[in-house]
PDB file of N, CA and C in Angstrom:
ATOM      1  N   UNK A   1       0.842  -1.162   0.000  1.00  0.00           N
ATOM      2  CA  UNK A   1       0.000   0.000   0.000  1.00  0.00           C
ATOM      3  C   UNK A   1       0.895   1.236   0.000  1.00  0.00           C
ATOM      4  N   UNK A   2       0.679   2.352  -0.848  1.00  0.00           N
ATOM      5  CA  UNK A   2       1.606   3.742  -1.197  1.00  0.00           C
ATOM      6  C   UNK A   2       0.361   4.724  -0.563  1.00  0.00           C
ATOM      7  N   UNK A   3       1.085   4.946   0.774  1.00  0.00           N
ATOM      8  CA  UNK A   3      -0.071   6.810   0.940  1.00  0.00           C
ATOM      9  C   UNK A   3       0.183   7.444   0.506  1.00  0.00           C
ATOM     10  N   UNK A   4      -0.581   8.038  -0.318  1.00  0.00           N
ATOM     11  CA  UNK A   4      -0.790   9.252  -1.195  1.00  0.00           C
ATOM     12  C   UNK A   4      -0.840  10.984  -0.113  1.00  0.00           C
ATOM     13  N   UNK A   5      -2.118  10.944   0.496  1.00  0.00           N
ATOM     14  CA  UNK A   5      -2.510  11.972   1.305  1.00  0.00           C
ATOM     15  C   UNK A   5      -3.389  11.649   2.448  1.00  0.00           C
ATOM     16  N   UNK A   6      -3.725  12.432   3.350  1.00  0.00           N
ATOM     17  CA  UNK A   6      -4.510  12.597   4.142  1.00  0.00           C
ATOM     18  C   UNK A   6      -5.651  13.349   3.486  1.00  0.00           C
ATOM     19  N   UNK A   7      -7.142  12.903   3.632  1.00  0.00           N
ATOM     20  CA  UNK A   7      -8.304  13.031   3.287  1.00  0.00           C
ATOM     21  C   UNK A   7      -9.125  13.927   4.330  1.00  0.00           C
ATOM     22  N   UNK A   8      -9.535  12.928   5.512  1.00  0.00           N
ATOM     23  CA  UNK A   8     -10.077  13.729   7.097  1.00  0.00           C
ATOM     24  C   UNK A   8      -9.462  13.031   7.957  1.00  0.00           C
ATOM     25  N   UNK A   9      -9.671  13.890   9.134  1.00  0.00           N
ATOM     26  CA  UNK A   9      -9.042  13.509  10.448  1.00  0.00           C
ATOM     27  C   UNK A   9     -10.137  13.808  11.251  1.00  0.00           C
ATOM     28  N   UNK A  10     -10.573  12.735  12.260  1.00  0.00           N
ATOM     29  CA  UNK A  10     -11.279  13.135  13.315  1.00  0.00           C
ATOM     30  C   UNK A  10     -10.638  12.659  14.482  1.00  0.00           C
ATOM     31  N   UNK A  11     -11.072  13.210  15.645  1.00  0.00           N
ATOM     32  CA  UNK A  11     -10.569  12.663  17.175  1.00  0.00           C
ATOM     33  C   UNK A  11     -12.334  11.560  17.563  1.00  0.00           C
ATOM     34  N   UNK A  12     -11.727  10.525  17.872  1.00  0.00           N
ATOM     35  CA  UNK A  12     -13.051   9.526  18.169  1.00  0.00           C
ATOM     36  C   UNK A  12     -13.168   9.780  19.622  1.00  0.00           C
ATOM     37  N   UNK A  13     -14.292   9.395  20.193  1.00  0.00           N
ATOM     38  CA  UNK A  13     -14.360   9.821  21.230  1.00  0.00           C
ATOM     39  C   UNK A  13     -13.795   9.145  22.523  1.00  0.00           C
ATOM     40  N   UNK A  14     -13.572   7.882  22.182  1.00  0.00           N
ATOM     41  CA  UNK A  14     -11.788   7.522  23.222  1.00  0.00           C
ATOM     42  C   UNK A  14     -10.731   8.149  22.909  1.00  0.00           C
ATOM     43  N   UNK A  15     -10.876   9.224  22.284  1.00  0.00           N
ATOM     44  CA  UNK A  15      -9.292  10.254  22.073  1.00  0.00           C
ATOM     45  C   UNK A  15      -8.321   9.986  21.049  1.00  0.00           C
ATOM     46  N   UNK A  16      -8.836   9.252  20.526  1.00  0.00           N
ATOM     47  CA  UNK A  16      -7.781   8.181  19.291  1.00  0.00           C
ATOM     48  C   UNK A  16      -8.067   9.110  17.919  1.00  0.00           C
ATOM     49  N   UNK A  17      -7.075   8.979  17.172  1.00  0.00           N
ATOM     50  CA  UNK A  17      -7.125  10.151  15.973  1.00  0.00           C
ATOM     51  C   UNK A  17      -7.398   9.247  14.446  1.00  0.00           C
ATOM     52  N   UNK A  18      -8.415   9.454  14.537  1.00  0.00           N
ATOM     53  CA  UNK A  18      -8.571   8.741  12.707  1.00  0.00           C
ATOM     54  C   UNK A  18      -8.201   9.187  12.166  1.00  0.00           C
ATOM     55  N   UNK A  19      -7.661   8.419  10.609  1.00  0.00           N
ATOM     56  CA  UNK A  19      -7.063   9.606   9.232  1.00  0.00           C
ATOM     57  C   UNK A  19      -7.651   8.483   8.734  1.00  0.00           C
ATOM     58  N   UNK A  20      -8.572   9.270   7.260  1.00  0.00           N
ATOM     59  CA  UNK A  20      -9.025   8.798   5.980  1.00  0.00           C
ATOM     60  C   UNK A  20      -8.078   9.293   5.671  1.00  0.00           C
ATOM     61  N   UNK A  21      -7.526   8.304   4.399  1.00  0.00           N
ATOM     62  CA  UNK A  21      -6.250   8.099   3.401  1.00  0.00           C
ATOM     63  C   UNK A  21      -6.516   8.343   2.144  1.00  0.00           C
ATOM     64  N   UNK A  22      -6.055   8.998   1.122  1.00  0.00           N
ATOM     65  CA  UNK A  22      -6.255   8.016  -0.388  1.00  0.00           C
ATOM     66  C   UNK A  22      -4.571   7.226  -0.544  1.00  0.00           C
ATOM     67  N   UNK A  23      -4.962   5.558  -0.527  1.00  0.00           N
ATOM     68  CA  UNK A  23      -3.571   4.971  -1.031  1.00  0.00           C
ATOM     69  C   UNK A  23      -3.976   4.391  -2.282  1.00  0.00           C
ATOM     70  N   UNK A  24      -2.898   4.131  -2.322  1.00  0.00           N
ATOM     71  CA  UNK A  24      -2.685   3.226  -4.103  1.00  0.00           C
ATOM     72  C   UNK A  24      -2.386   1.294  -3.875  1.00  0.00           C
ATOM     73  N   UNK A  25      -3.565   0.928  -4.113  1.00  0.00           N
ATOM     74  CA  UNK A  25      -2.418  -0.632  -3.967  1.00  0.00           C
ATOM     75  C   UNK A  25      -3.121  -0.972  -5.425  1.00  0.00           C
ATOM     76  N   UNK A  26      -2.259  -2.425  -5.477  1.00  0.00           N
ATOM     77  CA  UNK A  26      -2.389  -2.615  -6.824  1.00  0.00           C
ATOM     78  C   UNK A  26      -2.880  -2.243  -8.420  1.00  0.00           C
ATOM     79  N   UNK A  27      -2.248  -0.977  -7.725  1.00  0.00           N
ATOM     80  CA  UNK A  27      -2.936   0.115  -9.454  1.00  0.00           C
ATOM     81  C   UNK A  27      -4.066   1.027  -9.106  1.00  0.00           C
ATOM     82  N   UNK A  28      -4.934   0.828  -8.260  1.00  0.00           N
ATOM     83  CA  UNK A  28      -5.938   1.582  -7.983  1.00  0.00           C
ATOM     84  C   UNK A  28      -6.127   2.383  -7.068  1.00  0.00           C
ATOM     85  N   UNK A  29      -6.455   3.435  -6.545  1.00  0.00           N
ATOM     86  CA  UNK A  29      -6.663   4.283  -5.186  1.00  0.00           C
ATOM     87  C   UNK A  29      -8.261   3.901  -4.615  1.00  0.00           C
ATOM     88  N   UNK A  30      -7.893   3.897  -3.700  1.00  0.00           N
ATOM     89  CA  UNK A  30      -8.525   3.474  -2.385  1.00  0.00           C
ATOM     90  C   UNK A  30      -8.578   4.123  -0.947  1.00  0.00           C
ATOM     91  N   UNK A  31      -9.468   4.287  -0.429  1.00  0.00           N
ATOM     92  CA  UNK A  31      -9.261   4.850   1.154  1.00  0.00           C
ATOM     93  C   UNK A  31      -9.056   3.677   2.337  1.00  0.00           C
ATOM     94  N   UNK A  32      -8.070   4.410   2.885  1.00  0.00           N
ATOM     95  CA  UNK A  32      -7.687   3.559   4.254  1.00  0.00           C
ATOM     96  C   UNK A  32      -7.877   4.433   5.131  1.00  0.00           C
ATOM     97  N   UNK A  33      -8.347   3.462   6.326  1.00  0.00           N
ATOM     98  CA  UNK A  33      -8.157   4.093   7.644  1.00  0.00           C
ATOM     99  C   UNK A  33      -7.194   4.017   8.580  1.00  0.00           C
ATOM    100  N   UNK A  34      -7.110   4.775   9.055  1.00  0.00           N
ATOM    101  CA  UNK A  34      -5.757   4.994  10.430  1.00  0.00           C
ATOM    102  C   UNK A  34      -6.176   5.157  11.659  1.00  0.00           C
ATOM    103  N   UNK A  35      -5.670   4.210  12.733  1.00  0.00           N
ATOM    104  CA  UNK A  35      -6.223   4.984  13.785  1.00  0.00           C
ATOM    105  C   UNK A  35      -4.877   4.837  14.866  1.00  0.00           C
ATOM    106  N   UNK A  36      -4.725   6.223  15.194  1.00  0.00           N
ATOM    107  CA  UNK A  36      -3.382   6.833  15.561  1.00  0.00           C
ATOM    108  C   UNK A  36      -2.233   5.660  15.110  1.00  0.00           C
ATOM    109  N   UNK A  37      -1.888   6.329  13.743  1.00  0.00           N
ATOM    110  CA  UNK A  37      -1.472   5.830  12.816  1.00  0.00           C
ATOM    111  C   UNK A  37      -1.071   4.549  12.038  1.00  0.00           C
ATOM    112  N   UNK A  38      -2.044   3.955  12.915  1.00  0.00           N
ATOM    113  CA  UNK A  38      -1.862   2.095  12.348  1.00  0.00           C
ATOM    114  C   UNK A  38      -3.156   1.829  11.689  1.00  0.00           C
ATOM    115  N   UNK A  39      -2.561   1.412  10.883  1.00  0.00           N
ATOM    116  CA  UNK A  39      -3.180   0.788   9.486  1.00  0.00           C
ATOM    117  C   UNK A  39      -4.824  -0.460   9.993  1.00  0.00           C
ATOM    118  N   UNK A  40      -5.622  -0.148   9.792  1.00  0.00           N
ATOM    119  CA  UNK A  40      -7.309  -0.702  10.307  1.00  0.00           C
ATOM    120  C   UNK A  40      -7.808  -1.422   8.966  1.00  0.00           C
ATOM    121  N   UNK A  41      -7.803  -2.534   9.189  1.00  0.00           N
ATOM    122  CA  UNK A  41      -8.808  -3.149   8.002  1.00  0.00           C
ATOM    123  C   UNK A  41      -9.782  -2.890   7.960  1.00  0.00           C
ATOM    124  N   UNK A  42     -10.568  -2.951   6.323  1.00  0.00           N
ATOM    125  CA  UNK A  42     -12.023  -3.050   6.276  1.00  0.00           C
ATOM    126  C   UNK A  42     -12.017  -2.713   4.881  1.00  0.00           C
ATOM    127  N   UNK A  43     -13.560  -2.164   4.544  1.00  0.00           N
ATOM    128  CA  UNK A  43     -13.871  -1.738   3.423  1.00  0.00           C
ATOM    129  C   UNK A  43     -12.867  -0.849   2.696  1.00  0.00           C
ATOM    130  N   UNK A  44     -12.542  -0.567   1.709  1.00  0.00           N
ATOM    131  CA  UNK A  44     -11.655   0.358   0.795  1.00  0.00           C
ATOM    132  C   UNK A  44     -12.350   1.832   0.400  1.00  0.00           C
ATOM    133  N   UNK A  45     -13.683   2.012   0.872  1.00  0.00           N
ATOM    134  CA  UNK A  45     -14.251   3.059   0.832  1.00  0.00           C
ATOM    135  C   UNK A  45     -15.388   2.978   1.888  1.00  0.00           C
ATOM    136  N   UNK A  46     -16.155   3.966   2.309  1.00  0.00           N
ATOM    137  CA  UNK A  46     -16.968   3.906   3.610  1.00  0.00           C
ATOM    138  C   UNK A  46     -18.115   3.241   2.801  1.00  0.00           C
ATOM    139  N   UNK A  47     -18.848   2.279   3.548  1.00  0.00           N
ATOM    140  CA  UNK A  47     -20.427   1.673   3.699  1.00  0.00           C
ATOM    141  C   UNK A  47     -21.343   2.401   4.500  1.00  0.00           C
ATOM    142  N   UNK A  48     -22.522   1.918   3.626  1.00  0.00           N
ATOM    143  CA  UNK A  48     -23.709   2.642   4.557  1.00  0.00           C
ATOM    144  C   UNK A  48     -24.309   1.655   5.644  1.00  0.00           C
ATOM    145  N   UNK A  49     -24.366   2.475   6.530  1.00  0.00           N
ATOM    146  CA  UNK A  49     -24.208   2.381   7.939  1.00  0.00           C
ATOM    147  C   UNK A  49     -26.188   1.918   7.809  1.00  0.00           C
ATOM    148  N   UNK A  50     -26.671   0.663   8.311  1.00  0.00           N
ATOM    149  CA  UNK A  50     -27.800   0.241   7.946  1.00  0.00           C
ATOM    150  C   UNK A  50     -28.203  -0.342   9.508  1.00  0.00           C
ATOM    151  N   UNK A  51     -29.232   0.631  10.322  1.00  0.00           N
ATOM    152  CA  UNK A  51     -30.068   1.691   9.863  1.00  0.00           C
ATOM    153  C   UNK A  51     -28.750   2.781  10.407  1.00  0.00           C
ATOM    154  N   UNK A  52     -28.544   3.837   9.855  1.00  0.00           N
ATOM    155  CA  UNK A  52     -27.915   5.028  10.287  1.00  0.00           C
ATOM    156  C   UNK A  52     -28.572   5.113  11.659  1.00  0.00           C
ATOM    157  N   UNK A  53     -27.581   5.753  12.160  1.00  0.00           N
ATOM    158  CA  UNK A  53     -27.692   6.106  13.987  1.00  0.00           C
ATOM    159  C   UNK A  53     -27.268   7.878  14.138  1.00  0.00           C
ATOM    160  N   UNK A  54     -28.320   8.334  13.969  1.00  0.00           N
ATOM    161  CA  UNK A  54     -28.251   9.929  13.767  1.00  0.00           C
ATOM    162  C   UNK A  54     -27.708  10.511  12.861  1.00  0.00           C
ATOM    163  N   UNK A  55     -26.982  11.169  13.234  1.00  0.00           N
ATOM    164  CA  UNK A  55     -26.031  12.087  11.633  1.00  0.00           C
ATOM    165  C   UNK A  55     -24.982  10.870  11.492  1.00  0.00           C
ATOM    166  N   UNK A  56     -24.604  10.045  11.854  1.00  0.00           N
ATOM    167  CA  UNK A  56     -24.027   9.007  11.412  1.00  0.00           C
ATOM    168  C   UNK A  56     -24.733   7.933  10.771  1.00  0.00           C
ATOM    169  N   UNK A  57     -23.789   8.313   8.572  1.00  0.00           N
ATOM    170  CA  UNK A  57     -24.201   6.743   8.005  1.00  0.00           C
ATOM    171  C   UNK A  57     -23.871   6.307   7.124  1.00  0.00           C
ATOM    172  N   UNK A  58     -22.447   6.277   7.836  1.00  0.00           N
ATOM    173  CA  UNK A  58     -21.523   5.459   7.190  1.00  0.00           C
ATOM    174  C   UNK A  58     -20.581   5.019   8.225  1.00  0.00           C
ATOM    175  N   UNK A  59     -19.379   3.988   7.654  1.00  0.00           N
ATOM    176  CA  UNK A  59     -18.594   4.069   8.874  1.00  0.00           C
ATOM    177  C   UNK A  59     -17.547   2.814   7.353  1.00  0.00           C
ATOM    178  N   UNK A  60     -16.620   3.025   8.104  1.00  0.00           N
ATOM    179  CA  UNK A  60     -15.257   2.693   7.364  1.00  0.00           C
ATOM    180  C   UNK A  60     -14.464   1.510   8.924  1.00  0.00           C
ATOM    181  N   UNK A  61     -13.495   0.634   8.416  1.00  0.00           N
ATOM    182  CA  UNK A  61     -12.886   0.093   8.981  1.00  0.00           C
ATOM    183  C   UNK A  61     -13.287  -1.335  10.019  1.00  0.00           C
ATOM    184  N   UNK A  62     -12.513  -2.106  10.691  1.00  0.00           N
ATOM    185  CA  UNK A  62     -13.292  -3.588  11.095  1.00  0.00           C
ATOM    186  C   UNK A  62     -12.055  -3.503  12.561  1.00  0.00           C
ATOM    187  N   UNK A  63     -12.332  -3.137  13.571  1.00  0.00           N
ATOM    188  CA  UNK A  63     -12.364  -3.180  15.045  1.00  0.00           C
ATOM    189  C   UNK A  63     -11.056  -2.438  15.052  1.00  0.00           C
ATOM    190  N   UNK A  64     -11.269  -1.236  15.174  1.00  0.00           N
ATOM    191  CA  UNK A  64     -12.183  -0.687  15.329  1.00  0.00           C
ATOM    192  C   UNK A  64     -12.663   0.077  14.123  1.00  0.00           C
ATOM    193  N   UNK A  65     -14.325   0.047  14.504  1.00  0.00           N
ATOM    194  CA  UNK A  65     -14.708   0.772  12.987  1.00  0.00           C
ATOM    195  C   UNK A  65     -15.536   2.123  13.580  1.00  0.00           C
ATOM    196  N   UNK A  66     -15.553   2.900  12.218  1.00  0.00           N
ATOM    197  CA  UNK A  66     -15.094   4.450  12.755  1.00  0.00           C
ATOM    198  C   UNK A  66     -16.476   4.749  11.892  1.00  0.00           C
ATOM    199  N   UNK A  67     -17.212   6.042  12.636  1.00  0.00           N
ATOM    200  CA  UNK A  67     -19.065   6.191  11.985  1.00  0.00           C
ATOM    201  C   UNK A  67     -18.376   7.736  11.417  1.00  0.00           C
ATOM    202  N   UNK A  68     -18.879   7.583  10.179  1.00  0.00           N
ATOM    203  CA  UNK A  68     -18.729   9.047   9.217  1.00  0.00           C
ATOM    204  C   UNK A  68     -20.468   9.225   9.037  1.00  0.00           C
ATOM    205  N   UNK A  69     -20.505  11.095   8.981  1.00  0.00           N
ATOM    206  CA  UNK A  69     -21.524  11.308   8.343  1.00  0.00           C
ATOM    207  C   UNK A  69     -21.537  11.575   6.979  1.00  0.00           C
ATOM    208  N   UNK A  70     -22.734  12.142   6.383  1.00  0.00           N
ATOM    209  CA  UNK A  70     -23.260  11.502   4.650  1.00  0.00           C
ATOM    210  C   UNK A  70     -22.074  12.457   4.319  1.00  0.00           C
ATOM    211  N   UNK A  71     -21.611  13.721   4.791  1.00  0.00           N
ATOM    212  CA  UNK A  71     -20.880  14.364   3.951  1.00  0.00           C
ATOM    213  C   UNK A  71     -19.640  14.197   4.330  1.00  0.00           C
ATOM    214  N   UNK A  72     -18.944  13.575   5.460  1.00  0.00           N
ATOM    215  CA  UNK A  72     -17.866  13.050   5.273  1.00  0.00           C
ATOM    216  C   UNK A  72     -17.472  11.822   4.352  1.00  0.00           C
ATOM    217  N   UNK A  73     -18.348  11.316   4.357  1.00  0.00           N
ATOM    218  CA  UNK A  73     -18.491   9.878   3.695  1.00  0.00           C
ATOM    219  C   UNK A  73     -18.147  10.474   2.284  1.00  0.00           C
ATOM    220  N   UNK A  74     -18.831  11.318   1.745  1.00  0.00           N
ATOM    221  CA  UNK A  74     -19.116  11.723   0.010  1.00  0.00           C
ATOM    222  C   UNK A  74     -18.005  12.066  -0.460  1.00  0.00           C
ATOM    223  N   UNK A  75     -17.062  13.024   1.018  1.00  0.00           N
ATOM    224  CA  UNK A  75     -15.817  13.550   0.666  1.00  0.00           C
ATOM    225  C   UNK A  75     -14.895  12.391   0.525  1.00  0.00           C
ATOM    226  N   UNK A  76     -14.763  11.602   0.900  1.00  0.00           N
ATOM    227  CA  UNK A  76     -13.867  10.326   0.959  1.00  0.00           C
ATOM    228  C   UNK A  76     -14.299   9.419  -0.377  1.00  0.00           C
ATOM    229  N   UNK A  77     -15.211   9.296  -0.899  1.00  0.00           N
ATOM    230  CA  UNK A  77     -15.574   8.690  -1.723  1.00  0.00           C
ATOM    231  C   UNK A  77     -15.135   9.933  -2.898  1.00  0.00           C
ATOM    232  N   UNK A  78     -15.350  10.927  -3.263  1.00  0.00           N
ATOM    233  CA  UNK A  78     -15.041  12.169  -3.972  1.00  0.00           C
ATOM    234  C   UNK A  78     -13.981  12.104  -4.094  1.00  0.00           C
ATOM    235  N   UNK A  79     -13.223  12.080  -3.237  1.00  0.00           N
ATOM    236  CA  UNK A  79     -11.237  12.009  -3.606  1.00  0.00           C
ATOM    237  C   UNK A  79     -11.165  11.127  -3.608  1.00  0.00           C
ATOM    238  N   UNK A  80     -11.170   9.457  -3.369  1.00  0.00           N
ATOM    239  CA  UNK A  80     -10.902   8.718  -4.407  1.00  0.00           C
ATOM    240  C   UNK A  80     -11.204   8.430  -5.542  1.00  0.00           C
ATOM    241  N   UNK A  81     -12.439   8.477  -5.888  1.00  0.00           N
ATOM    242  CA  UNK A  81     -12.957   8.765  -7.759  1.00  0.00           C
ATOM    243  C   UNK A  81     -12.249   9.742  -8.352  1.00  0.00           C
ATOM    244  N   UNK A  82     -11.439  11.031  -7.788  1.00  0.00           N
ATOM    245  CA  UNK A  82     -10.892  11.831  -8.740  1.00  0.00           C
ATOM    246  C   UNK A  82      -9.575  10.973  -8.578  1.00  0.00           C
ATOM    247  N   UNK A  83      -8.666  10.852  -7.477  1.00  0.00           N
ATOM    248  CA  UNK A  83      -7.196  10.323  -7.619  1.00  0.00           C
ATOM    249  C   UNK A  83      -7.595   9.232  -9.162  1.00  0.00           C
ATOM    250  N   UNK A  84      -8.674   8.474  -9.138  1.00  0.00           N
ATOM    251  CA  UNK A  84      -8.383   6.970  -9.823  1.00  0.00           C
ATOM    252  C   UNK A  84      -9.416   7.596 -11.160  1.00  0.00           C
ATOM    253  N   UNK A  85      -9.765   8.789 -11.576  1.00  0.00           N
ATOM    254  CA  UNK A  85     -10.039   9.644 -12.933  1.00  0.00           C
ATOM    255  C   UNK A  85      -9.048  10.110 -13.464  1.00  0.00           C
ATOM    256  N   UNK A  86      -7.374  10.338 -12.650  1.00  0.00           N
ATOM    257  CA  UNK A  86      -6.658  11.120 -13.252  1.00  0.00           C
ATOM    258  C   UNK A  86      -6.002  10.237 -13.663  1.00  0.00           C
ATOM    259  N   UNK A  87      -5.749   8.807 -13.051  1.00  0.00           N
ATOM    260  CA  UNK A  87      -4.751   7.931 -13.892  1.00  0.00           C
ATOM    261  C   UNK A  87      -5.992   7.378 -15.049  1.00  0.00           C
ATOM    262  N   UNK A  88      -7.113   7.052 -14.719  1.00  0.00           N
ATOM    263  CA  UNK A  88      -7.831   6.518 -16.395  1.00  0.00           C
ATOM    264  C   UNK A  88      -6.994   7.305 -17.497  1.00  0.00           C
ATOM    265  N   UNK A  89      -7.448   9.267 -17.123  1.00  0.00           N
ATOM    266  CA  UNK A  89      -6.952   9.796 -18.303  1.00  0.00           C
ATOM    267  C   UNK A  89      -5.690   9.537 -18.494  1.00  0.00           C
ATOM    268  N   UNK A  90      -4.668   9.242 -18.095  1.00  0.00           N
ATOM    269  CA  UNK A  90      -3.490   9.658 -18.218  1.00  0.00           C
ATOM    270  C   UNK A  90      -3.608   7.992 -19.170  1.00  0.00           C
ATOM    271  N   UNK A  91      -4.087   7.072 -18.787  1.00  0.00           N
ATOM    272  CA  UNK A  91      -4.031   6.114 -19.295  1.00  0.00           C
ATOM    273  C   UNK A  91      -4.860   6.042 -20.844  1.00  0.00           C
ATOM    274  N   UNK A  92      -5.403   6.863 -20.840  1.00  0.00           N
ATOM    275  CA  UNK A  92      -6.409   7.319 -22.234  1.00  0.00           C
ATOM    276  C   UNK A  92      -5.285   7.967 -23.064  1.00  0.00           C
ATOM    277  N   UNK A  93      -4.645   9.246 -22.601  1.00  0.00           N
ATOM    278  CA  UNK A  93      -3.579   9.552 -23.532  1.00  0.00           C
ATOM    279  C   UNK A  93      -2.893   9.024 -23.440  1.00  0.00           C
ATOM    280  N   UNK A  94      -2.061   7.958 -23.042  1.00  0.00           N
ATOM    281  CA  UNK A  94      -1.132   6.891 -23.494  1.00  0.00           C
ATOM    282  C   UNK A  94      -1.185   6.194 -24.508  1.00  0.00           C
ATOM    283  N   UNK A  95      -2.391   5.468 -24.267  1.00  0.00           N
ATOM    284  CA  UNK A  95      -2.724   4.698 -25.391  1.00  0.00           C
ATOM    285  C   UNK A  95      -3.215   5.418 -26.522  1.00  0.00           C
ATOM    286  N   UNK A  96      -3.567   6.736 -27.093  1.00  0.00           N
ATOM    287  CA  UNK A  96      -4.365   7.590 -27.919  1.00  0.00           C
ATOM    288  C   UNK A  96      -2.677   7.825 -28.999  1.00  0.00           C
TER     289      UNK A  96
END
């Protein structure tokens, strides 16, 4: 996995510091989660959180997993569709 950038950061409420990521693994960008700075499995982009639990509905990552709301969620999903639009094109004028 190659980190690219930091996306969001929140403080969870045991004090622990999340970072949404955009990384790169095998060719594609993807979001990872961090929590004070170790690497959290799970989904590669946030899921909807079923039934949502207030302004939280979504949530990213597998123990611990971390609750985003709709517009954090969109932003994380938003920067990875552009990181993995700029290599399509670049891959469009290559081959062109």
């Amino acid at each position: 996995m190659l980190y690219k950038r930091t996306i969001l950061t929140k403080i969870l409420s045991n004090g622990m510091k999340a970072e949404f990521a955009v990384v790169k693994e095998e060719g594609v960008f993807q979001a990872a989660l961090l929590v004070n700075g170790r690497f959290v499995s799970g989904p590669s982009i946030p899921r909807l959180l079923d039934p949502p639990k207030e302004e939280i509905t979504h949530w990213m990552g597998n123990k611990p997993g971390v609750g985003l709301t709709e517009e954090e969620a969109e932003k994380i999903i938003r920067e990875v569709a552009l990181e993995n639009s700029v290599v399509e094109h670049r891959k469009k004028n290559i081959d062109d």
